[in-house]
PDB file of N, CA and C in Angstrom:
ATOM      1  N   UNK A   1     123.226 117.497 154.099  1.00  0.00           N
ATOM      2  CA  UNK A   1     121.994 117.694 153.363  1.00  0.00           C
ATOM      3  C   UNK A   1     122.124 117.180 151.929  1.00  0.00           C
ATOM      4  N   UNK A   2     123.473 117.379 151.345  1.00  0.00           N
ATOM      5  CA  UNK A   2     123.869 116.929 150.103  1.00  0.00           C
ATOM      6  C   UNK A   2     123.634 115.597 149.802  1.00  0.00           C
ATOM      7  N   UNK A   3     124.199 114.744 151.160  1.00  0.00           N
ATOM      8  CA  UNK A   3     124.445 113.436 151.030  1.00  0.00           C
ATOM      9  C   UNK A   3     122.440 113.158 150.926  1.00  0.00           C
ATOM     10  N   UNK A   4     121.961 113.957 152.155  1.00  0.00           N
ATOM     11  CA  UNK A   4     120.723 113.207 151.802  1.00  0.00           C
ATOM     12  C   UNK A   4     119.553 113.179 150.537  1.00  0.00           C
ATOM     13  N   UNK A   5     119.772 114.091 149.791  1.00  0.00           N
ATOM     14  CA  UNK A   5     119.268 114.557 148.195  1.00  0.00           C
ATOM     15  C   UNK A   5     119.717 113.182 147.257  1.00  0.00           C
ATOM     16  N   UNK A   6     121.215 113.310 147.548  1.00  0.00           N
ATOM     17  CA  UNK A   6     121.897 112.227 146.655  1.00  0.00           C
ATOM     18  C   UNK A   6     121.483 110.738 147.102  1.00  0.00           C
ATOM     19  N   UNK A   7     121.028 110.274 148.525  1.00  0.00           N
ATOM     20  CA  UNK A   7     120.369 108.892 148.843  1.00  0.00           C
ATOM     21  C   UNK A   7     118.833 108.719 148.354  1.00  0.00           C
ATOM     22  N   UNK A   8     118.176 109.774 148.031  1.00  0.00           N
ATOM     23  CA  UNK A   8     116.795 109.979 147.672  1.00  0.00           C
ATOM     24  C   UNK A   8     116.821 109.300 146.150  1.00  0.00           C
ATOM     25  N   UNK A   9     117.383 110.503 145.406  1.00  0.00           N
ATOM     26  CA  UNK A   9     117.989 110.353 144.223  1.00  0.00           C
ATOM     27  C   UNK A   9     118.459 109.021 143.488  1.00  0.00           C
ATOM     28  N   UNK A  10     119.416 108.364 144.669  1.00  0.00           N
ATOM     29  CA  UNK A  10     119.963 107.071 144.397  1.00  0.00           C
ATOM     30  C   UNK A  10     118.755 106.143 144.265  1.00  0.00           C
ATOM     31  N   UNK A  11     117.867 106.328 145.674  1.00  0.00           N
ATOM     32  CA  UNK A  11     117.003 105.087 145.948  1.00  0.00           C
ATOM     33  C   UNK A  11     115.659 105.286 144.938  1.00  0.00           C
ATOM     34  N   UNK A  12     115.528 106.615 144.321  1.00  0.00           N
ATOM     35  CA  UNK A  12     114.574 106.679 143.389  1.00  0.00           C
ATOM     36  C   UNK A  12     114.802 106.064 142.036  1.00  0.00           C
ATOM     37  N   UNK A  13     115.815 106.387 141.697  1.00  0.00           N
ATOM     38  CA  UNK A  13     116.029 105.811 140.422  1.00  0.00           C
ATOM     39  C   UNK A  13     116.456 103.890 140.546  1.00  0.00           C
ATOM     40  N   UNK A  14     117.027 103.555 141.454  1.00  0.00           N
ATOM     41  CA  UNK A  14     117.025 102.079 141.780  1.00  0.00           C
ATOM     42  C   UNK A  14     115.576 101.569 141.703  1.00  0.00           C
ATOM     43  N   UNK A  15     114.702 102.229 141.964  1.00  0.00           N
ATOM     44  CA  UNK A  15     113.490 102.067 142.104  1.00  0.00           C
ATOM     45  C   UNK A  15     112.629 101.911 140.863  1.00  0.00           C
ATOM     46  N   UNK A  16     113.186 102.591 140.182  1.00  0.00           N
ATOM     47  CA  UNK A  16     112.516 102.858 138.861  1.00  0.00           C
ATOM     48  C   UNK A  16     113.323 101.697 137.779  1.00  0.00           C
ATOM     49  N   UNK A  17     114.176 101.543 138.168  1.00  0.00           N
ATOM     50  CA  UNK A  17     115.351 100.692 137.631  1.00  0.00           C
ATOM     51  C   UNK A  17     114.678  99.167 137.857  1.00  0.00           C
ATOM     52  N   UNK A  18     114.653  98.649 139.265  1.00  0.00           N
ATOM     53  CA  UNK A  18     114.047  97.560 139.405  1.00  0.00           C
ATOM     54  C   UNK A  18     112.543  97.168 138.911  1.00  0.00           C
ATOM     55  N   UNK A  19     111.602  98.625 138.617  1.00  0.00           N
ATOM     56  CA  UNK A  19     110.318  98.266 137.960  1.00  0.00           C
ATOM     57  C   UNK A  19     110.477  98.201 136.701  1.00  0.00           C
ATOM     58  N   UNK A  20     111.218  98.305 136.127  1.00  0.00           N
ATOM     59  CA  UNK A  20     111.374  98.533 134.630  1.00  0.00           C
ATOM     60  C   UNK A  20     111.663  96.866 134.183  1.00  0.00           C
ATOM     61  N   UNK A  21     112.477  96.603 135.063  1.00  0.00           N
ATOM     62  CA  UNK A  21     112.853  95.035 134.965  1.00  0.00           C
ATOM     63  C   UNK A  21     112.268  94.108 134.879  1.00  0.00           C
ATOM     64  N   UNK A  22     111.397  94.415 136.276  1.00  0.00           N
ATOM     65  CA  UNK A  22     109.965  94.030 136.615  1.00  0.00           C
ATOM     66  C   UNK A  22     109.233  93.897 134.945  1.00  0.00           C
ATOM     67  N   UNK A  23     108.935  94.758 134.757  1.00  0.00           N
ATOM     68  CA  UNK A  23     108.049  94.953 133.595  1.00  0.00           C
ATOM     69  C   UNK A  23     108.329  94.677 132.422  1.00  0.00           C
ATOM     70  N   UNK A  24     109.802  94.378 132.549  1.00  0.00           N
ATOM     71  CA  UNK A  24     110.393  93.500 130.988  1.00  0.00           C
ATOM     72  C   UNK A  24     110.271  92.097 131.315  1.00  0.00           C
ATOM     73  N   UNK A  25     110.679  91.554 132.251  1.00  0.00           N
ATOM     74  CA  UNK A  25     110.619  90.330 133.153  1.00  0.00           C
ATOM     75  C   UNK A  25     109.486  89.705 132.638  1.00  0.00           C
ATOM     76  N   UNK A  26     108.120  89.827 132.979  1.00  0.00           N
ATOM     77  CA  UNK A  26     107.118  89.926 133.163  1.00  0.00           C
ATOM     78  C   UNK A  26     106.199  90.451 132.506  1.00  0.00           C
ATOM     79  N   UNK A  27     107.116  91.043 131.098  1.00  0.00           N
ATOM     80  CA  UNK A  27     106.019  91.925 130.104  1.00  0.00           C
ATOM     81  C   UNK A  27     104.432  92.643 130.822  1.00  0.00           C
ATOM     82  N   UNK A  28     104.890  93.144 131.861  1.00  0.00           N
ATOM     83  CA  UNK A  28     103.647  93.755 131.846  1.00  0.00           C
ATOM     84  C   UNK A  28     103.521  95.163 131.642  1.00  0.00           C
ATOM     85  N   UNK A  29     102.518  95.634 131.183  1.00  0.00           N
ATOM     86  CA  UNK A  29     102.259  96.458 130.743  1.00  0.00           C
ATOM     87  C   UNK A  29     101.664  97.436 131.468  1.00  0.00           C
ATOM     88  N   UNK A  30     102.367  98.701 131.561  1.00  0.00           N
ATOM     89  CA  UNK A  30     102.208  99.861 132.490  1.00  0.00           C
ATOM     90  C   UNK A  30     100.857 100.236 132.595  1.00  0.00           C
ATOM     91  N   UNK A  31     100.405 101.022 133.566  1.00  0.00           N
ATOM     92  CA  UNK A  31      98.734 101.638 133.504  1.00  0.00           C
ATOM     93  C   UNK A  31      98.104 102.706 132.403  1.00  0.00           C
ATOM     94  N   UNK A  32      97.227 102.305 132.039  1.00  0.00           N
ATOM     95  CA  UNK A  32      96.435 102.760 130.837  1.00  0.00           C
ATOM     96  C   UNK A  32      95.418 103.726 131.177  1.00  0.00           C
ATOM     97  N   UNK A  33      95.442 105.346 131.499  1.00  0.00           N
ATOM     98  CA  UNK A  33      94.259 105.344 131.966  1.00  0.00           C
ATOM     99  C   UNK A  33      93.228 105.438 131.364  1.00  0.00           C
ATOM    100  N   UNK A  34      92.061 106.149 131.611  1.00  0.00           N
ATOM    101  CA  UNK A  34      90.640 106.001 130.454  1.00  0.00           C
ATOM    102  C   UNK A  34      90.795 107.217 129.374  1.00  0.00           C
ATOM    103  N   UNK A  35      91.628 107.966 129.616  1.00  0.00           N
ATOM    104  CA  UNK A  35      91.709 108.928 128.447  1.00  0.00           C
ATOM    105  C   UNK A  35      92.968 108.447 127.244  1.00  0.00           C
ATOM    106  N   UNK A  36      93.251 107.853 128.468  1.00  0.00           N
ATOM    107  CA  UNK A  36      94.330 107.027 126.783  1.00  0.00           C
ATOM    108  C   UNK A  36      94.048 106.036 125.844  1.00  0.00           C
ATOM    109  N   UNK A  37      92.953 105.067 126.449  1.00  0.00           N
ATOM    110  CA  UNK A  37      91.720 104.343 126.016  1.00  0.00           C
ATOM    111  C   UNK A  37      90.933 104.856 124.947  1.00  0.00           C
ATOM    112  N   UNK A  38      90.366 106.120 125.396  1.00  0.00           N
ATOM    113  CA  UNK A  38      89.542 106.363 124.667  1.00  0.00           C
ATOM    114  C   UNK A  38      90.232 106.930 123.515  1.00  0.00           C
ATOM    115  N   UNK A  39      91.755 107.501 123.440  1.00  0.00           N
ATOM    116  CA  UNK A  39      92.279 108.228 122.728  1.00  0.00           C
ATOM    117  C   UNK A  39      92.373 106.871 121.945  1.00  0.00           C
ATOM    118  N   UNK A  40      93.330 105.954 122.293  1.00  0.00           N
ATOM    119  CA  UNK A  40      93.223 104.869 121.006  1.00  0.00           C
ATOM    120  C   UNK A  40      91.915 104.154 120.578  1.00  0.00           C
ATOM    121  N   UNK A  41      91.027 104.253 121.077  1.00  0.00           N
ATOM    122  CA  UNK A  41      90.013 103.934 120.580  1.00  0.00           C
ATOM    123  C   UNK A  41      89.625 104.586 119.477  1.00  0.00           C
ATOM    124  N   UNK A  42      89.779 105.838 119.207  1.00  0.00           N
ATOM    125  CA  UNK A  42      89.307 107.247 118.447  1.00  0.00           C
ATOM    126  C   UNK A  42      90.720 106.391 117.491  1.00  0.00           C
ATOM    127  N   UNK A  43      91.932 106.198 117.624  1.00  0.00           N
ATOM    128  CA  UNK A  43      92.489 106.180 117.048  1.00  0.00           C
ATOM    129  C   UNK A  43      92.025 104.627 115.963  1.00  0.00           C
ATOM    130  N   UNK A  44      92.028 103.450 116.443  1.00  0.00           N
ATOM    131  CA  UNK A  44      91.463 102.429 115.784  1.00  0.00           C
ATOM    132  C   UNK A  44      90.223 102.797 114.855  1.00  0.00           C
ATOM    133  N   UNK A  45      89.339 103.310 115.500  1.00  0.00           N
ATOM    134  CA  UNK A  45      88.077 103.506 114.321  1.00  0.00           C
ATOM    135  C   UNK A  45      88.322 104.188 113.630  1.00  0.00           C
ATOM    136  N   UNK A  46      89.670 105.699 113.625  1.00  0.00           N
ATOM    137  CA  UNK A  46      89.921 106.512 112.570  1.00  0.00           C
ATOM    138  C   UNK A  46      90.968 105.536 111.535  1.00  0.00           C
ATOM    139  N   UNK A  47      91.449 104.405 111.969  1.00  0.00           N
ATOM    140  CA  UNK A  47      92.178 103.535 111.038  1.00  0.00           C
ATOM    141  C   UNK A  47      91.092 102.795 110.363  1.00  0.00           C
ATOM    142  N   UNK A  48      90.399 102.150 110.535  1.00  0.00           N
ATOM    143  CA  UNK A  48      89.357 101.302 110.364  1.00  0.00           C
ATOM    144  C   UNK A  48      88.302 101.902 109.292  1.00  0.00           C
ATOM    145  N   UNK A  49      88.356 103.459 109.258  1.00  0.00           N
ATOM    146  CA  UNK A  49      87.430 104.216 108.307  1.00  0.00           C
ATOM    147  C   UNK A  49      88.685 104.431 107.149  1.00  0.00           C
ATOM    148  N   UNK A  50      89.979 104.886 107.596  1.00  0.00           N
ATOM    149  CA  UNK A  50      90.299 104.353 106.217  1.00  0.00           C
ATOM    150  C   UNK A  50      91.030 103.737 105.692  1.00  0.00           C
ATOM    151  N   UNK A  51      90.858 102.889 106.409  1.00  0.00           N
ATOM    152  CA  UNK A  51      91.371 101.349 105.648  1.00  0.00           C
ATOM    153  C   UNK A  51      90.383 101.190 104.427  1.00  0.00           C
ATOM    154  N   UNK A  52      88.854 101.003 105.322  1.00  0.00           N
ATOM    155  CA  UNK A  52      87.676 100.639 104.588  1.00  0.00           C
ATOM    156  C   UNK A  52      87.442 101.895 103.490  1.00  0.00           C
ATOM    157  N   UNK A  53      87.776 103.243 103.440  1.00  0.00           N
ATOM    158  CA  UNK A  53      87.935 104.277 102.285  1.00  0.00           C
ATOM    159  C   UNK A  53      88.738 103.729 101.555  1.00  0.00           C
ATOM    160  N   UNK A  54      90.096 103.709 101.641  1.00  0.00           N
ATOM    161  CA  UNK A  54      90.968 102.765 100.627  1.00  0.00           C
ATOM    162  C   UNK A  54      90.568 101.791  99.865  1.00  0.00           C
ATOM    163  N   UNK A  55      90.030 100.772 100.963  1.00  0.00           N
ATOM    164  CA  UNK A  55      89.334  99.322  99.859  1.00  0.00           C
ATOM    165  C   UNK A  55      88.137  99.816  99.267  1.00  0.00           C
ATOM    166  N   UNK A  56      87.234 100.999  99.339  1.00  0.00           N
ATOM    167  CA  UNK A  56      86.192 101.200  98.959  1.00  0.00           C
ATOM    168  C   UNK A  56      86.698 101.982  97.248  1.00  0.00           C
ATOM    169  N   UNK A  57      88.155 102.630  97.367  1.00  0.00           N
ATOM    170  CA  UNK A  57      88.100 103.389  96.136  1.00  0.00           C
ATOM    171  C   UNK A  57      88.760 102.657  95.510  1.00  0.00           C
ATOM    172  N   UNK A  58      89.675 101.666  95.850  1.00  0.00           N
ATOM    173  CA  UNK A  58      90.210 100.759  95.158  1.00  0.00           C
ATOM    174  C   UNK A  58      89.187  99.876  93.860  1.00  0.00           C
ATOM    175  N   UNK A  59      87.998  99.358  95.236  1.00  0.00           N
ATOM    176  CA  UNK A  59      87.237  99.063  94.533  1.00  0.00           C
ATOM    177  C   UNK A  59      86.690  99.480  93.459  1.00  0.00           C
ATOM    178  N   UNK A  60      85.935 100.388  93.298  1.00  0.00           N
ATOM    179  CA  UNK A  60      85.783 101.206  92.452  1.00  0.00           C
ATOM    180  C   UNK A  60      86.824 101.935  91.202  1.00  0.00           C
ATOM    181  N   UNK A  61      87.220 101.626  91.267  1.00  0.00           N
ATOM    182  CA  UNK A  61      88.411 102.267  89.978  1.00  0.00           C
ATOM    183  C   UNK A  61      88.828 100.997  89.632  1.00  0.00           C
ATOM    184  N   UNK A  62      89.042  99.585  90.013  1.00  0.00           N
ATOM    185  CA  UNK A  62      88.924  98.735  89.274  1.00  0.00           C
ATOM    186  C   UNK A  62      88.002  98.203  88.642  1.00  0.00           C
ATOM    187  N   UNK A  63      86.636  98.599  89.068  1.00  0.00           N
ATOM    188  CA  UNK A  63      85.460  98.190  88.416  1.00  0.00           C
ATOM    189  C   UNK A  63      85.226  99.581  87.052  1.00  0.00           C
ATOM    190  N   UNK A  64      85.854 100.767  87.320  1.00  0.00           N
ATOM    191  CA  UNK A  64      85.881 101.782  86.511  1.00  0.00           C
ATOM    192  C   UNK A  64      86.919 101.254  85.585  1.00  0.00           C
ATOM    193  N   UNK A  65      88.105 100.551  85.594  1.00  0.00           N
ATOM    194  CA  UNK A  65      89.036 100.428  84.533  1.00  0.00           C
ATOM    195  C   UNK A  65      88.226  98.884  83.843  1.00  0.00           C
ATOM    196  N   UNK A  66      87.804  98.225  84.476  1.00  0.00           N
ATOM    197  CA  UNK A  66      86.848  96.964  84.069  1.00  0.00           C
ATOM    198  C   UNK A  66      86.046  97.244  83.073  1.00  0.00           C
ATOM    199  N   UNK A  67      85.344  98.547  82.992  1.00  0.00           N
ATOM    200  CA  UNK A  67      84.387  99.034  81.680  1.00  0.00           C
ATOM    201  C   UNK A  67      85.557  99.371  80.883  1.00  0.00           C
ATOM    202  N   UNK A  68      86.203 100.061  81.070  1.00  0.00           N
ATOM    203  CA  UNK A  68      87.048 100.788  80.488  1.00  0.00           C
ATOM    204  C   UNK A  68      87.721  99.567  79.097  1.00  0.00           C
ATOM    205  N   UNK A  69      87.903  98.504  80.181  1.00  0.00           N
ATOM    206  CA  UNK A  69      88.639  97.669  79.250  1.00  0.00           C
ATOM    207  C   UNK A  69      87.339  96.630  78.240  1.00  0.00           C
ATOM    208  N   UNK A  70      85.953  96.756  78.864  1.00  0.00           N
ATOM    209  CA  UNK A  70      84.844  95.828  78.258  1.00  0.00           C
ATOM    210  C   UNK A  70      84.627  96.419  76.836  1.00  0.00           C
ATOM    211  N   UNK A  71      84.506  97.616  76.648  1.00  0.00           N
ATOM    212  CA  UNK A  71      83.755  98.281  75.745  1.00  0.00           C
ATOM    213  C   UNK A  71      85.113  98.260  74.755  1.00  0.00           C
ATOM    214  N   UNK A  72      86.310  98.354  74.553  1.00  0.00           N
ATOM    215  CA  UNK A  72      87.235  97.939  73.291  1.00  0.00           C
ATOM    216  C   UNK A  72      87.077  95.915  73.249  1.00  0.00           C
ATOM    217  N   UNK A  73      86.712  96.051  74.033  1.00  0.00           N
ATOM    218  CA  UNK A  73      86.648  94.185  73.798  1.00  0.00           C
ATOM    219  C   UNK A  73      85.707  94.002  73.149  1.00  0.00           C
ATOM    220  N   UNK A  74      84.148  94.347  73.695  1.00  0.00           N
ATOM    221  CA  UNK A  74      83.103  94.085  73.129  1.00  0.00           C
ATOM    222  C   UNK A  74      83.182  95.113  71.409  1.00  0.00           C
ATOM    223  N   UNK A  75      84.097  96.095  70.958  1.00  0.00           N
ATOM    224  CA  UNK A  75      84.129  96.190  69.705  1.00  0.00           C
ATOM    225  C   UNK A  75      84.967  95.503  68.829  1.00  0.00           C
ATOM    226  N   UNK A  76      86.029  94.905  69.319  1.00  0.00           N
ATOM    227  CA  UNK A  76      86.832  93.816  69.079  1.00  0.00           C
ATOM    228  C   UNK A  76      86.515  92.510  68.579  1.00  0.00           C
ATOM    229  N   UNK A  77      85.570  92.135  69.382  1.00  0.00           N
ATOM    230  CA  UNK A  77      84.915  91.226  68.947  1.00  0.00           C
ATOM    231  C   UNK A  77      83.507  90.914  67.858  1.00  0.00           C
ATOM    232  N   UNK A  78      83.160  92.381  68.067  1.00  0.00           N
ATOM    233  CA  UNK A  78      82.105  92.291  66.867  1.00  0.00           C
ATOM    234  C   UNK A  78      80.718  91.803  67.264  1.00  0.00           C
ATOM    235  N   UNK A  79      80.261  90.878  65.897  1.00  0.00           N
ATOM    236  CA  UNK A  79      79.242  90.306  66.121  1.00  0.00           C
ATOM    237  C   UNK A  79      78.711  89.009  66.926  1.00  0.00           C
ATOM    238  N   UNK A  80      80.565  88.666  67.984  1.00  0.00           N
ATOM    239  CA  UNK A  80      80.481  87.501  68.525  1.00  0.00           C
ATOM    240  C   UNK A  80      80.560  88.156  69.790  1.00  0.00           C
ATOM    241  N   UNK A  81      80.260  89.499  70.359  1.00  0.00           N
ATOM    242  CA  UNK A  81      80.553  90.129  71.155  1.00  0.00           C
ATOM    243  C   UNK A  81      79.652  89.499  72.766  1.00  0.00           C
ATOM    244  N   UNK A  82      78.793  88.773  72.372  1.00  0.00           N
ATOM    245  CA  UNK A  82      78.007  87.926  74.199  1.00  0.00           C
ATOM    246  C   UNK A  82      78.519  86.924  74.063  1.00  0.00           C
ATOM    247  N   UNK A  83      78.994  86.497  73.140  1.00  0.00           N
ATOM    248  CA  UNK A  83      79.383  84.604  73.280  1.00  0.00           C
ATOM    249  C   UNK A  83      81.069  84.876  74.000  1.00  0.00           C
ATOM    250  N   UNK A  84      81.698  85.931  73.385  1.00  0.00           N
ATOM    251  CA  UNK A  84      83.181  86.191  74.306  1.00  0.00           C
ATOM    252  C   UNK A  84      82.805  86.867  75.557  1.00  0.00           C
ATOM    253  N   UNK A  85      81.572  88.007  75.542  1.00  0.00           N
ATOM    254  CA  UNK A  85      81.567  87.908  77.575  1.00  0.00           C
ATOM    255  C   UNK A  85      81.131  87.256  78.136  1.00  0.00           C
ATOM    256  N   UNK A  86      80.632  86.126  77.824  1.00  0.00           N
ATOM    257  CA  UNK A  86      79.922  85.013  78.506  1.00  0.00           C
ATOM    258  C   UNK A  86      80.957  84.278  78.779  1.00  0.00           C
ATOM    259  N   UNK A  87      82.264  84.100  78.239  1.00  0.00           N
ATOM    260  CA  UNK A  87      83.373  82.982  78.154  1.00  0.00           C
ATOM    261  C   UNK A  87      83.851  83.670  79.320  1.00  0.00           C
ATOM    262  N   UNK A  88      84.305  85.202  79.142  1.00  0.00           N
ATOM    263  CA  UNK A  88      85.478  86.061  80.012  1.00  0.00           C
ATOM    264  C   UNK A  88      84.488  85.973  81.262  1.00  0.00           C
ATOM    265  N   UNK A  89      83.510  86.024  81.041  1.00  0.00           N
ATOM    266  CA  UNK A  89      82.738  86.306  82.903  1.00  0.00           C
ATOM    267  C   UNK A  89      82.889  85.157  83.296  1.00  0.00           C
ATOM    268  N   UNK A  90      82.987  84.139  82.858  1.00  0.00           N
ATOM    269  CA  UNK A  90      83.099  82.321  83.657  1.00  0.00           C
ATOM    270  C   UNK A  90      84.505  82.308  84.107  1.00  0.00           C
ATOM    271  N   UNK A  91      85.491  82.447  82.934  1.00  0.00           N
ATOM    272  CA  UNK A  91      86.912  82.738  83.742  1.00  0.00           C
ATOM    273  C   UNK A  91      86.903  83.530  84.640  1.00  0.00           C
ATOM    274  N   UNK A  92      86.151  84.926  84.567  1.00  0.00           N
ATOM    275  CA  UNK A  92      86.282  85.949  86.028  1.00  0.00           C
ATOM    276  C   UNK A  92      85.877  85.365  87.052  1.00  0.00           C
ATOM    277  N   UNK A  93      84.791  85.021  87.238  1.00  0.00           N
ATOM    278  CA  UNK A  93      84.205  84.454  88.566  1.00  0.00           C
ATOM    279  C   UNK A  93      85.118  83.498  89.010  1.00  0.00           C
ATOM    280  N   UNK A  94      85.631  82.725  88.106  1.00  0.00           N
ATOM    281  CA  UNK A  94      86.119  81.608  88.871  1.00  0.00           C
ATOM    282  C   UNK A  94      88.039  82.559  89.657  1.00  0.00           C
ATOM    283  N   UNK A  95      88.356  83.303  88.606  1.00  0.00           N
ATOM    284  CA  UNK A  95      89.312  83.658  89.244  1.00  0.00           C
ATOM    285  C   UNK A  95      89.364  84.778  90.607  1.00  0.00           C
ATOM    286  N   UNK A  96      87.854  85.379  90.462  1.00  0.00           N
ATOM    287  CA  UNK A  96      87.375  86.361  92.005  1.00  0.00           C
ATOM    288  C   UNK A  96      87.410  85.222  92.699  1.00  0.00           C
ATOM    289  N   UNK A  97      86.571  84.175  92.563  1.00  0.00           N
ATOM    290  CA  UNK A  97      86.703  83.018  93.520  1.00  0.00           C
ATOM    291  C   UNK A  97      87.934  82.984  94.195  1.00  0.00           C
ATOM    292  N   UNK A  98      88.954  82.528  93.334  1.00  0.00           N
ATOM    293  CA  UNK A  98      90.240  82.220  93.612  1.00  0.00           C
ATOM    294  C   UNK A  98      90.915  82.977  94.915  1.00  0.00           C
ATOM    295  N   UNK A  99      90.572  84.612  93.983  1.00  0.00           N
ATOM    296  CA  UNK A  99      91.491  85.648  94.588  1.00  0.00           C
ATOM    297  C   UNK A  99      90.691  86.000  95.813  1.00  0.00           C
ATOM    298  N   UNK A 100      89.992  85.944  96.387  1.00  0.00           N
ATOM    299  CA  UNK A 100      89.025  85.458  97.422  1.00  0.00           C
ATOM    300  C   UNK A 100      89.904  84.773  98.463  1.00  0.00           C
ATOM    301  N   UNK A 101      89.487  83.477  98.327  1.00  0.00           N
ATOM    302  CA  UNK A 101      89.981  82.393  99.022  1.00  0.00           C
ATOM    303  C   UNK A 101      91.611  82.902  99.783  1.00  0.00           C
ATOM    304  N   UNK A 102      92.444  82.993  98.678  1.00  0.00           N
ATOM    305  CA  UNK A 102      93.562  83.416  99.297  1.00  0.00           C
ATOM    306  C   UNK A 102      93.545  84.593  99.671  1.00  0.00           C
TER     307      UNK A 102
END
């Protein structure tokens, strides 16, 4: 009875042994069912919200340190204070451009 537990045993795990191979061999990829689907699905859109939270506050606190830094400029400069943001906004755009692109 021993011996036959231990041939079960043997031929199960050979079994499992040769699919595994199979499946490295062949990269394929084991069965997915629909609740694991849907679980990474839930999981992607909960990445995807905050990714897009991240870039959203990022955003924002650089446009918050952007005043931050306009208003000692624009007293800095005085009475020439639109002719220098008119200069700095042409360099900006062109460098959002830039930082854009790449």
């Amino acid at each position: 009875m021993l011996a036959f537990y231990i041939k079960i045993m043997y031929s199960y795990c050979w079994y499992n042994l040769r699919k595994r191979i199979f499946q490295y061999m062949f990269k394929r990829k084991p069965y997915v069912g629909l609740s694991d689907k849907i679980r990474n699905q839930k999981n992607s859109q909960q990445i995807l919200l905050e990714s897009s939270s991240w870039l959203t506050i990022g955003n924002i606190v650089s446009r918050l340190l952007g005043a931050l830094y306009i208003i000692p400029w624009g007293m800095w400069m005085g009475a020439d204070r639109d002719n220098a943001n008119y200069l700095y906004f042409i360099a900006y755009n062109i460098y959002a451009l830039v930082l854009q692109i790449s």
